[in-house]
Protein backbone atom coordinates (compact mmCIF):
# COMPACT_ATOMS: atom_id res chain seq x y z
CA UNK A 1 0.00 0.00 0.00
CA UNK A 2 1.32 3.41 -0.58
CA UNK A 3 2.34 6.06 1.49
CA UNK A 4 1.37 9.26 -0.59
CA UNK A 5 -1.02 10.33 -3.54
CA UNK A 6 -5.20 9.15 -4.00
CA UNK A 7 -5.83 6.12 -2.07
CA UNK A 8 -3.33 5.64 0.20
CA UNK A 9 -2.36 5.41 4.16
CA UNK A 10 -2.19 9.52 4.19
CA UNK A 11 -5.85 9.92 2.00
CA UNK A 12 -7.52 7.22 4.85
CA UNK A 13 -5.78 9.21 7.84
CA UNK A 14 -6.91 12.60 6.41
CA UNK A 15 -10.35 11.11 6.51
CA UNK A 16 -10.22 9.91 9.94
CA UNK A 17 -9.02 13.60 11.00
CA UNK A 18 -12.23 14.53 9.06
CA UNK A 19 -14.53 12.86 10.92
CA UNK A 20 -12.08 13.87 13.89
CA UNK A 21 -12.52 17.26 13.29
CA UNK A 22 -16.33 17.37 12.78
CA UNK A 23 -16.71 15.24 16.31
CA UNK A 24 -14.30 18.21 18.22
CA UNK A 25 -16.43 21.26 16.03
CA UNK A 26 -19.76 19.28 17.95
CA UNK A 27 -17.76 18.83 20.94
CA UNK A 28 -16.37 22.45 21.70
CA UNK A 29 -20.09 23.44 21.04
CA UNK A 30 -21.50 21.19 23.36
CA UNK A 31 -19.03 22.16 25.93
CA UNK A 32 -19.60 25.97 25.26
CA UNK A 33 -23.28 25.61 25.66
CA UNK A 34 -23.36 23.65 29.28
CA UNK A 35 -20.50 26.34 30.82
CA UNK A 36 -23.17 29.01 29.81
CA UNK A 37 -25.74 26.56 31.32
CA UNK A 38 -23.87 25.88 34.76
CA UNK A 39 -23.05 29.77 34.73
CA UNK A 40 -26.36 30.65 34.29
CA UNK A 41 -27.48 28.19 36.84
CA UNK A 42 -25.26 29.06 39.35
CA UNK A 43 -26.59 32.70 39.97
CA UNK A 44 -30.09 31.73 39.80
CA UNK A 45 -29.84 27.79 41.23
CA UNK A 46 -33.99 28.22 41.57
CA UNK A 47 -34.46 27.26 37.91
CA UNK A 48 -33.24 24.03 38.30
CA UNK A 49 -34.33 23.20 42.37
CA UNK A 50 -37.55 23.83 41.66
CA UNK A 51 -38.09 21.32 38.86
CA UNK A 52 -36.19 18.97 39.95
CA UNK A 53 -37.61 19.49 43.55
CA UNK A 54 -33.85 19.77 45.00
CA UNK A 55 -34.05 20.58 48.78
CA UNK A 56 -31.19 22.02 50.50
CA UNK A 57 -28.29 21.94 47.33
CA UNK A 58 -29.11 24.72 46.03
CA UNK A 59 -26.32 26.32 48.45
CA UNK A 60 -23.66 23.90 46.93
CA UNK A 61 -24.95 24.72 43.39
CA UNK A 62 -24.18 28.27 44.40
CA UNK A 63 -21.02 27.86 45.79
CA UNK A 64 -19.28 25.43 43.11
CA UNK A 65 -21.45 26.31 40.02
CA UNK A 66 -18.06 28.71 38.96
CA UNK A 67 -15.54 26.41 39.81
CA UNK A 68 -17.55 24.02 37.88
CA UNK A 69 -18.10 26.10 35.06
CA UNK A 70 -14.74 27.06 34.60
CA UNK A 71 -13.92 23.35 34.66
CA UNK A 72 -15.99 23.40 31.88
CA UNK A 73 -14.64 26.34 29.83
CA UNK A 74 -10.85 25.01 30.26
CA UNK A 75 -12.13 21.64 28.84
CA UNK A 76 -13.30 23.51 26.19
CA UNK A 77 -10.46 25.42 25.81
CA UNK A 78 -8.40 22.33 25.40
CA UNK A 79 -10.46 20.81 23.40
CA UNK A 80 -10.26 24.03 21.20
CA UNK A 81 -6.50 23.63 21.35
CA UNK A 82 -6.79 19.89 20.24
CA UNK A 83 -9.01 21.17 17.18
CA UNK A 84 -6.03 23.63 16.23
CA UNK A 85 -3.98 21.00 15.95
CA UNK A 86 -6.38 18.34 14.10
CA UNK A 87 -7.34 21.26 11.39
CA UNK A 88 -3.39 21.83 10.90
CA UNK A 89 -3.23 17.98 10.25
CA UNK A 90 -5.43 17.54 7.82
CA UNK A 91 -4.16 20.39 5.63
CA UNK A 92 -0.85 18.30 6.00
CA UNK A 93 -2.37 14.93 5.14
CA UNK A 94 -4.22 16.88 2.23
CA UNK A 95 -1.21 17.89 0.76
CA UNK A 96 0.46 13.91 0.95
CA UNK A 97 -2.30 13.19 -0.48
CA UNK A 98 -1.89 15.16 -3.36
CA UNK A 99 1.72 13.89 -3.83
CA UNK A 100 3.41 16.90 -2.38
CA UNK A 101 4.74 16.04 1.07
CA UNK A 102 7.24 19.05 1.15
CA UNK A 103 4.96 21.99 0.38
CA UNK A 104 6.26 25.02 1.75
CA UNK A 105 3.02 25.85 4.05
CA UNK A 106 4.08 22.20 6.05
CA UNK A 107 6.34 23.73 7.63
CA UNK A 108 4.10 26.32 9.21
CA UNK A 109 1.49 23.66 10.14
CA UNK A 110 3.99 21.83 11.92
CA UNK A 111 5.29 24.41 13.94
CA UNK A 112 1.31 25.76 14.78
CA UNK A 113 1.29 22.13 16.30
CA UNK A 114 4.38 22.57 17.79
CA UNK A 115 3.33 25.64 19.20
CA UNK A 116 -0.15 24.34 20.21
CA UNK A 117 1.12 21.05 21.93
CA UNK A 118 3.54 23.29 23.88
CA UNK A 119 0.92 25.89 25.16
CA UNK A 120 -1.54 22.64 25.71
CA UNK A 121 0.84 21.50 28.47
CA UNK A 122 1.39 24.89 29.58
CA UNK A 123 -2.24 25.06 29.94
CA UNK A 124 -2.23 22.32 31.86
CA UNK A 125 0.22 23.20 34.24
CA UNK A 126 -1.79 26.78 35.01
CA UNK A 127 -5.60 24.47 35.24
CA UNK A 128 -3.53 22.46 37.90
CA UNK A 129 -2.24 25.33 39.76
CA UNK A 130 -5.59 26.99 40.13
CA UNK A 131 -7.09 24.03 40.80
CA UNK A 132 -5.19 22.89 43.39
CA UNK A 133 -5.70 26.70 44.50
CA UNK A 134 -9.49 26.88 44.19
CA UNK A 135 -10.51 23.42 45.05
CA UNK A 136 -8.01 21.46 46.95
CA UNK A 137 -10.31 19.10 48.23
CA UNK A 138 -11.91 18.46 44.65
CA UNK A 139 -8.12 19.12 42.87
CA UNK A 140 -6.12 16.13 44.68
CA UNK A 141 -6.57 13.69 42.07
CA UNK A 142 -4.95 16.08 38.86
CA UNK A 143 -1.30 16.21 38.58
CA UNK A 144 0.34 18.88 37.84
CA UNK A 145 3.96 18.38 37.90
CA UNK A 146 6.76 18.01 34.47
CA UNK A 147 6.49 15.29 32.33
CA UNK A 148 9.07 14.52 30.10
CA UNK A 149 6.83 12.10 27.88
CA UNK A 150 4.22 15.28 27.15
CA UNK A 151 7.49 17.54 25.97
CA UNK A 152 8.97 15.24 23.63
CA UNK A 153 6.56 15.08 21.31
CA UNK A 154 6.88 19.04 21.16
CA UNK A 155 10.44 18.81 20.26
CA UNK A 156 9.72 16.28 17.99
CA UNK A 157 7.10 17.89 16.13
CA UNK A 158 10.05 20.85 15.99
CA UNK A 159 11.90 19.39 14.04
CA UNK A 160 9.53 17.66 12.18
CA UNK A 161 8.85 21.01 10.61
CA UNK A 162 12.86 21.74 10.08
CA UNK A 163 12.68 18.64 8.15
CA UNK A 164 9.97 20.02 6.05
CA UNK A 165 11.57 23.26 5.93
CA UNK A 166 14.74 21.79 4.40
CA UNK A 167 12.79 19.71 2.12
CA UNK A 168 11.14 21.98 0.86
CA UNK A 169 14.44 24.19 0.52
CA UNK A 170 16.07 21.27 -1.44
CA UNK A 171 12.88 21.14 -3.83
CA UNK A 172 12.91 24.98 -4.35
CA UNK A 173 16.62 24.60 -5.38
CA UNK A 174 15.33 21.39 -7.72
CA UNK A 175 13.03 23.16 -9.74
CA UNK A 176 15.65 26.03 -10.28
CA UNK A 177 17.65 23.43 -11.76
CA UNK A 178 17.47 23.46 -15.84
């Protein structure tokens, strides 16, 4: 089976990051719509205690309805983040499809996922932090500390893109060639 070009490995992953792609789109929505919800809910917890015919939590609602709805928005930040990254993909795995691995805007993608991956874990050192600040009860179960395994793929996806970059130098300097 080939690698590159109609019908190959690359044209099945870029449709996998397709359907990937839709799923986060209807994800990130989803998420967007509840943090309103639990916002919402939080400063008037009546809405929902008197339907549901909630006694006494409507203090609790109250009182974690923010941290829980900014548990909410970071997911959907990340999953925002995660969506950056998919989109940049599949512009990559369009252009091995097409036969043209080294195209100059590859190397930009790559280092968008680079950057993205890098600020992801960043992310997720700052969620800990004000977790473990906000909630540290709730908070003892996330982790927060360096990890070695979610930085290498960052510095691999680095110089992924000077890989690119130089093959796509070497092709420039091809097609100068008479």
């Amino acid at each position: 089976m080939r690698a590159l070009g109609p019908g190959s490995v690359s044209s099945f992953l870029k449709i996998i990051l397709d359907v990937i792609y839709v799923g986060l789109w209807v994800w990130v929505s989803l998420l967007a719509v509840f943090t309103i919800a639990v916002l919402l809910l939080s400063f008037n917890p009546e809405l929902i205690t008197d339907k549901l015919h909630i006694g006494g939590s409507a203090d609790e609602l109250i009182s974690k309805g923010p941290l829980f709805a900014g548990a909410l928005a970071a997911w959907a930040l990340l999953s925002g983040g995660w969506m950056v990254i998919v989109e940049r993909l599949r512009k990559i795995f369009a252009t091995l499809t097409a036969g043209d691995p080294f195209h100059p805007d590859n190397v930009l993608r790559l280092r968008v996922v680079g950057l993205m991956l890098a600020a992801l874990e960043i992310g997720h050192y700052i969620f800990s932090a004000l977790a473990h600040w906000l909630a540290p009860d709730e908070a003892k179960d996330i982790g927060g500390g360096f990890s070695l395994s979610a930085w290498f793929p960052v510095l691999v996806v680095f110089v992924l893109a000077e890989v690119f970059r130089e093959g796509a130098r070497l092709r420039r300097e091809a097609e100068l060639t008479i």
